[in-house]
PDB file of N, CA and C in Angstrom:
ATOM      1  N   UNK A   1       1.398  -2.969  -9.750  1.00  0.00           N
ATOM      2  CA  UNK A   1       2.794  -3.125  -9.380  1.00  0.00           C
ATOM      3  C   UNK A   1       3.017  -2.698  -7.928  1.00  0.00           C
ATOM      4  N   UNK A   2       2.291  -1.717  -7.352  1.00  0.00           N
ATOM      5  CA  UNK A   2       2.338  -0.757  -5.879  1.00  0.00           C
ATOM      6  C   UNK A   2       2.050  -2.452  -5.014  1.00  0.00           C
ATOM      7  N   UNK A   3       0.923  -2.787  -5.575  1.00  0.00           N
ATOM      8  CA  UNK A   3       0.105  -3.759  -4.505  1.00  0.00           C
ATOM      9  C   UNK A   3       0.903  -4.941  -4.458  1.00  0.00           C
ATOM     10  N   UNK A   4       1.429  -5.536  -5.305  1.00  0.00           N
ATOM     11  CA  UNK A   4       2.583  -6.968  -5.996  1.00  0.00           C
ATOM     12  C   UNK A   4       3.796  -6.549  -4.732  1.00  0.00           C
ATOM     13  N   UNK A   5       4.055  -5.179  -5.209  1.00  0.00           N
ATOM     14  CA  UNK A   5       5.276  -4.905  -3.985  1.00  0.00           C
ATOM     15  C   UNK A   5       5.041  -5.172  -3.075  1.00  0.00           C
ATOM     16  N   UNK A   6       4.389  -4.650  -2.217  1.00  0.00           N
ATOM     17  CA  UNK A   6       3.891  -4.402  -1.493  1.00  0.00           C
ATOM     18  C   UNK A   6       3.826  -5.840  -0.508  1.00  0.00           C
ATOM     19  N   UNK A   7       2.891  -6.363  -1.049  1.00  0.00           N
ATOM     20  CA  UNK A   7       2.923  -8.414  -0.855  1.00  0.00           C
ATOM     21  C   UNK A   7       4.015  -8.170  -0.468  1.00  0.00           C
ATOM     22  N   UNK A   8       5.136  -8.727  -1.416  1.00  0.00           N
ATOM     23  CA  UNK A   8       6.313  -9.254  -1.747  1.00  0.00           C
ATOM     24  C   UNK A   8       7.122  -8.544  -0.445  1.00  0.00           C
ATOM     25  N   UNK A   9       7.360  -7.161  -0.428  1.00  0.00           N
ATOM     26  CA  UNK A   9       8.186  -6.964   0.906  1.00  0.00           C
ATOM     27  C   UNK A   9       7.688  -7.322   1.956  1.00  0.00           C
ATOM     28  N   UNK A  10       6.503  -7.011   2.343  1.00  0.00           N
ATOM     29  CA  UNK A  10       5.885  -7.567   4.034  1.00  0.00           C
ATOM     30  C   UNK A  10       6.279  -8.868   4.097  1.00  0.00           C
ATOM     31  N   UNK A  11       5.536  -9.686   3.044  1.00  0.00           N
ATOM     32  CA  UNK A  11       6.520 -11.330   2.933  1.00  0.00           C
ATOM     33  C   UNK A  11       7.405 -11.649   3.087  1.00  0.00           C
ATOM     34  N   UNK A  12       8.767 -10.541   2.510  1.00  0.00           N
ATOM     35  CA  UNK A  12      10.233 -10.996   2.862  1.00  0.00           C
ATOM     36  C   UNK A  12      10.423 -10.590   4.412  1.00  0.00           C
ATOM     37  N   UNK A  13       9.932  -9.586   4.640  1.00  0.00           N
ATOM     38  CA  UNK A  13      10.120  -9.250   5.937  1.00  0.00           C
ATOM     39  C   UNK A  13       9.780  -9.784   6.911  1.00  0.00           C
ATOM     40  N   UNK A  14       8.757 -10.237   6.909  1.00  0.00           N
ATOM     41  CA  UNK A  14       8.459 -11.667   7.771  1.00  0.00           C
ATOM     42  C   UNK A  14       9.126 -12.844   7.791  1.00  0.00           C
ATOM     43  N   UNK A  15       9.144 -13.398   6.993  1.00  0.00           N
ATOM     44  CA  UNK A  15       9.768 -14.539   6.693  1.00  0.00           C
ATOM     45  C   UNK A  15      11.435 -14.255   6.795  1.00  0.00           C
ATOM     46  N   UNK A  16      12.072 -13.238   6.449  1.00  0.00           N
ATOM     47  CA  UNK A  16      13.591 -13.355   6.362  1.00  0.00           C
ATOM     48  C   UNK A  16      13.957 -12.126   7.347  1.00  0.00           C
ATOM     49  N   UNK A  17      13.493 -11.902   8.710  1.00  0.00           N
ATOM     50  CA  UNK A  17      13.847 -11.085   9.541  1.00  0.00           C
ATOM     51  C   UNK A  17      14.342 -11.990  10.107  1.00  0.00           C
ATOM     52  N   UNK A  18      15.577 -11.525  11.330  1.00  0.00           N
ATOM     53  CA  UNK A  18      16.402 -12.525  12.200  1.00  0.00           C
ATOM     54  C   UNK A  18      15.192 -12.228  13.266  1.00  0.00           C
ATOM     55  N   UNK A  19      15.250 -13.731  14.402  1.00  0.00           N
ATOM     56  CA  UNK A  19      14.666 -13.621  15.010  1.00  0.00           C
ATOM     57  C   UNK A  19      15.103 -12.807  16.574  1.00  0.00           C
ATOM     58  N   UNK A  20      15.922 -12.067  16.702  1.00  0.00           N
ATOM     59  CA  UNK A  20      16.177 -11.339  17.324  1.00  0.00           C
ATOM     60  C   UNK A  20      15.642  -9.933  17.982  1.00  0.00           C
ATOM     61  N   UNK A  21      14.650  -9.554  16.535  1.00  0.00           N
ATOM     62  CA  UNK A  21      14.100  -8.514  16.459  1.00  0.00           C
ATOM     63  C   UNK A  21      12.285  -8.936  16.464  1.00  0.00           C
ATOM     64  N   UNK A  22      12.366 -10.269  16.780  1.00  0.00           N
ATOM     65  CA  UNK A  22      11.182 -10.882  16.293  1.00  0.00           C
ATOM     66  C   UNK A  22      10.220 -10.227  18.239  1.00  0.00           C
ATOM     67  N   UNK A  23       8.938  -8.968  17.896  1.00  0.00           N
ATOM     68  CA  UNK A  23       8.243  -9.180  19.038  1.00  0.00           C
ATOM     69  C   UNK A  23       6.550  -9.076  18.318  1.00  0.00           C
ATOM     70  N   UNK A  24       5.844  -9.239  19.550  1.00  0.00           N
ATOM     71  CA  UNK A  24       4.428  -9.324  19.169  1.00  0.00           C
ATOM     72  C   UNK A  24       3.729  -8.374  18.162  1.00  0.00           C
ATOM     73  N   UNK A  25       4.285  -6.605  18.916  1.00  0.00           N
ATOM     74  CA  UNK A  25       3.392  -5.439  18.416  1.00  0.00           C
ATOM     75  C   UNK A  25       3.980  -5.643  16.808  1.00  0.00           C
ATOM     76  N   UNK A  26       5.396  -6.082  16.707  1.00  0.00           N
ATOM     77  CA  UNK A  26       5.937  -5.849  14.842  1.00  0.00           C
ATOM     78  C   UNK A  26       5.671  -7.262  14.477  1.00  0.00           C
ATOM     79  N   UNK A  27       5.057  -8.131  14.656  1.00  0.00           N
ATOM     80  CA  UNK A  27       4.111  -9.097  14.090  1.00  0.00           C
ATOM     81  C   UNK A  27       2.935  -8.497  13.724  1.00  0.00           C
ATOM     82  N   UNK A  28       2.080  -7.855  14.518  1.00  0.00           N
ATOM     83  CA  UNK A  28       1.036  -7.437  14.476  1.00  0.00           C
ATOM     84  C   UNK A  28       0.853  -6.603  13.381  1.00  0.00           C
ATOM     85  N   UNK A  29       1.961  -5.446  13.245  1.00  0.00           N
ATOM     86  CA  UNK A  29       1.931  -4.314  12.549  1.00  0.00           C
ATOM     87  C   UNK A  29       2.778  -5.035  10.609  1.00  0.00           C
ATOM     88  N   UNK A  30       2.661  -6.033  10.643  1.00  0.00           N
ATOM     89  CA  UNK A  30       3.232  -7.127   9.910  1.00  0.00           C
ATOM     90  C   UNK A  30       2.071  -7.341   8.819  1.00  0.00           C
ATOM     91  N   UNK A  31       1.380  -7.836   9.897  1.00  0.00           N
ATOM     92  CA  UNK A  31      -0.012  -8.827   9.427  1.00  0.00           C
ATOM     93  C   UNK A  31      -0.555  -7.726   9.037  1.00  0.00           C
ATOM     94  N   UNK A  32      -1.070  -6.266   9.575  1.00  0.00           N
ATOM     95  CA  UNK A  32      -2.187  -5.636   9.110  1.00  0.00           C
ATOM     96  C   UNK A  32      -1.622  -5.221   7.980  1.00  0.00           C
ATOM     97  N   UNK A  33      -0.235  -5.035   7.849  1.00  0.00           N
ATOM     98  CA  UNK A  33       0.312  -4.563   5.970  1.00  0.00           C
ATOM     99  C   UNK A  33      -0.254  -5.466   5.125  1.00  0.00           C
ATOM    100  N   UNK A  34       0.154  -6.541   5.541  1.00  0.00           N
ATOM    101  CA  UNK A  34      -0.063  -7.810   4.757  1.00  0.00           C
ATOM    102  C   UNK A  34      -1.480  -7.658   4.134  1.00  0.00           C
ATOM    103  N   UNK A  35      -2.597  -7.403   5.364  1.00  0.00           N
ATOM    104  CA  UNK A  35      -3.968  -8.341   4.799  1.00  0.00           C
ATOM    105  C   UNK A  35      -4.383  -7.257   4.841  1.00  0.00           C
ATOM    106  N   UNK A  36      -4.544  -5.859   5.043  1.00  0.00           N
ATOM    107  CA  UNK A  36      -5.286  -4.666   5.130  1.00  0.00           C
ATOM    108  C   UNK A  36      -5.082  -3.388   3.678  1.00  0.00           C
ATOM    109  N   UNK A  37      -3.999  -3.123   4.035  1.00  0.00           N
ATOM    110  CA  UNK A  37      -3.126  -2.064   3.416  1.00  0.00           C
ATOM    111  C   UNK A  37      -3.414  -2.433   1.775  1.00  0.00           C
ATOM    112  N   UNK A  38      -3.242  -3.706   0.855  1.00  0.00           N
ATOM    113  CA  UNK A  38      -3.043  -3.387  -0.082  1.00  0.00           C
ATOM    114  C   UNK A  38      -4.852  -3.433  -0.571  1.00  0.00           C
ATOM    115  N   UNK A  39      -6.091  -4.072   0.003  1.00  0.00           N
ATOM    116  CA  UNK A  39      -7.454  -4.219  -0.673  1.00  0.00           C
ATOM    117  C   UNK A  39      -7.378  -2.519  -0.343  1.00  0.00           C
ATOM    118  N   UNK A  40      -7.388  -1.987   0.468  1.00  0.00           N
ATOM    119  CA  UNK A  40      -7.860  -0.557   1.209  1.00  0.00           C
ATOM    120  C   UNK A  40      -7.050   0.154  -0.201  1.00  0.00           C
ATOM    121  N   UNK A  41      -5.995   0.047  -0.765  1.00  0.00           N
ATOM    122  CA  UNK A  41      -5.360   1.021  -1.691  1.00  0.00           C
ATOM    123  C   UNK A  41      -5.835   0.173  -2.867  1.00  0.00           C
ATOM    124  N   UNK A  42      -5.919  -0.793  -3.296  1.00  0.00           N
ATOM    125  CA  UNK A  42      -6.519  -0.936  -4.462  1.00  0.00           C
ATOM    126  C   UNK A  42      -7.653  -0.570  -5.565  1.00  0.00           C
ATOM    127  N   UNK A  43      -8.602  -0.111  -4.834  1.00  0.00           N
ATOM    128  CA  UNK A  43      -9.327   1.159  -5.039  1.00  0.00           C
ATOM    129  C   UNK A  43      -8.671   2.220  -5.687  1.00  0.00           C
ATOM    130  N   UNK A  44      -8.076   3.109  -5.147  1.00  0.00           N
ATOM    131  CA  UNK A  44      -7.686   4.086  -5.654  1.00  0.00           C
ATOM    132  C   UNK A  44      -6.369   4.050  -6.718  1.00  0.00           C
ATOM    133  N   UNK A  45      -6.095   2.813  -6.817  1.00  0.00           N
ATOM    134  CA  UNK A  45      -4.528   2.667  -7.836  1.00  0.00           C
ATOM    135  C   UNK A  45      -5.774   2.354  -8.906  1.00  0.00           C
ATOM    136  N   UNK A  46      -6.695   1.929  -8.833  1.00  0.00           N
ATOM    137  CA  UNK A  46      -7.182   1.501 -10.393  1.00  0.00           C
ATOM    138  C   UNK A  46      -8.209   2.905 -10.360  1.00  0.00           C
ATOM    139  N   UNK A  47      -8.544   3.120  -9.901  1.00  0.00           N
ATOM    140  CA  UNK A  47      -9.471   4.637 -10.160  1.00  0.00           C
ATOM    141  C   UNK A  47      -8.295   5.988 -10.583  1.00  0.00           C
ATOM    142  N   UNK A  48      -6.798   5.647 -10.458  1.00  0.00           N
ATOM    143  CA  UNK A  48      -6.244   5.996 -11.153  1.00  0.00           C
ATOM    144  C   UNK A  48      -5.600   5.908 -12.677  1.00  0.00           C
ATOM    145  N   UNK A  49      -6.437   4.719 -12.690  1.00  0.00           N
ATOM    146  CA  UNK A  49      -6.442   4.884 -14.825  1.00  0.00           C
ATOM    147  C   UNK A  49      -7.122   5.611 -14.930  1.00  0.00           C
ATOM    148  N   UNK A  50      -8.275   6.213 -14.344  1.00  0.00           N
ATOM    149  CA  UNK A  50      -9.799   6.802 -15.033  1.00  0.00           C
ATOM    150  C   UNK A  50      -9.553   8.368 -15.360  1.00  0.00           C
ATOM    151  N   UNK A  51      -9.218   8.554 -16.732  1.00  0.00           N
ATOM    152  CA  UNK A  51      -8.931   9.739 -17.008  1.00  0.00           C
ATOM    153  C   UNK A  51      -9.273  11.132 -16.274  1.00  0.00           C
ATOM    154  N   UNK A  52     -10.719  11.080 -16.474  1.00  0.00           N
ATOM    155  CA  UNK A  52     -11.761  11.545 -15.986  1.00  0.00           C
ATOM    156  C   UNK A  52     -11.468  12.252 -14.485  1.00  0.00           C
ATOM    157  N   UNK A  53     -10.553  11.112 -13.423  1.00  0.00           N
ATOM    158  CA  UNK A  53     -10.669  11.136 -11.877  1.00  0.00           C
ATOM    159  C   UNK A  53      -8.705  12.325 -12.249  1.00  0.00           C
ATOM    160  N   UNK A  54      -8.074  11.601 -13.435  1.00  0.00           N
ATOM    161  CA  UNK A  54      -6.912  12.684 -13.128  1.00  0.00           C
ATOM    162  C   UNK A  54      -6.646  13.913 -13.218  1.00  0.00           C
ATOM    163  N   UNK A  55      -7.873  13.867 -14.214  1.00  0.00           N
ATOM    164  CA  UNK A  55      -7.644  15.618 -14.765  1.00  0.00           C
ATOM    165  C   UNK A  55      -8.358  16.575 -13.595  1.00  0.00           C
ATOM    166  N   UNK A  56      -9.182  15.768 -12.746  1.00  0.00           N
ATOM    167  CA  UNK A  56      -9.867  16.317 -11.656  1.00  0.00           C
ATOM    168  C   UNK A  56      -8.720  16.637 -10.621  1.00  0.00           C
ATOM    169  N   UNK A  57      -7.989  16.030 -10.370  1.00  0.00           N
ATOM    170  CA  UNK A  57      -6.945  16.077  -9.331  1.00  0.00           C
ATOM    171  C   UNK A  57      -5.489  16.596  -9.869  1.00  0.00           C
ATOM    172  N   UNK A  58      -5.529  16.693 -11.069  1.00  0.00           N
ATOM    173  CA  UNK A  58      -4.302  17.330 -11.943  1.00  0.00           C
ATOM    174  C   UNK A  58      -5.050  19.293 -11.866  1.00  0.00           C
ATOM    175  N   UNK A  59      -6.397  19.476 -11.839  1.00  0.00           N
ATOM    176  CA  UNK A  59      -6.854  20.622 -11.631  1.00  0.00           C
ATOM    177  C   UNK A  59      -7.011  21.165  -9.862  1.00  0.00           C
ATOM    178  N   UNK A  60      -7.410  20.247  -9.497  1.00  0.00           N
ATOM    179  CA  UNK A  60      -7.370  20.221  -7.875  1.00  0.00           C
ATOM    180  C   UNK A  60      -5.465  20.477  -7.457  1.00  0.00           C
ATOM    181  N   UNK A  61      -4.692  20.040  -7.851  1.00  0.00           N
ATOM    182  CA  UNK A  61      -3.399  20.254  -7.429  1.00  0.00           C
ATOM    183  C   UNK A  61      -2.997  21.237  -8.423  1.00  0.00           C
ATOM    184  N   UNK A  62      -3.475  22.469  -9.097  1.00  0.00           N
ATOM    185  CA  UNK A  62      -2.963  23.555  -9.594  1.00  0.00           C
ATOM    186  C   UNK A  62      -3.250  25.019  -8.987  1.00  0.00           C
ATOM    187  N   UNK A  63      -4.711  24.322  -8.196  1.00  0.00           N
ATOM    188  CA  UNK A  63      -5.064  25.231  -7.195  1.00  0.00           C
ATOM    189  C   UNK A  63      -6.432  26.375  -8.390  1.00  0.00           C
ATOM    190  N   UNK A  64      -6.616  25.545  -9.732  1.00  0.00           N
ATOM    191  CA  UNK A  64      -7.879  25.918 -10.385  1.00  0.00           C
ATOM    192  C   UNK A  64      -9.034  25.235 -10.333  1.00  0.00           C
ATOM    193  N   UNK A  65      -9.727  26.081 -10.223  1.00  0.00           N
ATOM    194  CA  UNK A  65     -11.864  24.994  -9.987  1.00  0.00           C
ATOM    195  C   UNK A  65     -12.583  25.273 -10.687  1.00  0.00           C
TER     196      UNK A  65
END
């Protein structure tokens, strides 16, 4: 659902920004959301089903080892 969003707003935002505000560097910074941002986090949204990886980080954020 993170990654679906994710798409979906950079998309609207591109596509349904006025062109007023339209310059190179927020094209740029556009595209790398688009095609970068969601493979790079997809990894870790599904290694967050893995029980195993939460209880590690549910112990890691209690401050017990």
């Amino acid at each position: 659902l993170a990654v679906v969003s994710l798409f979906i707003s950079t998309a609207m935002f591109a596509y349904l920004k006025p062109p007023s505000i339209s310059s190179p560097s927020l094209e740029l910074a556009v595209s790398v959301l688009y095609s970068v941002v969601p493979p790079a986090v997809n990894p870790l949204i599904y290694s967050m089903r893995n029980q195993e990886l939460k209880d590690s980080l549910r112990k890691l954020s209690n401050g017990s080892c």
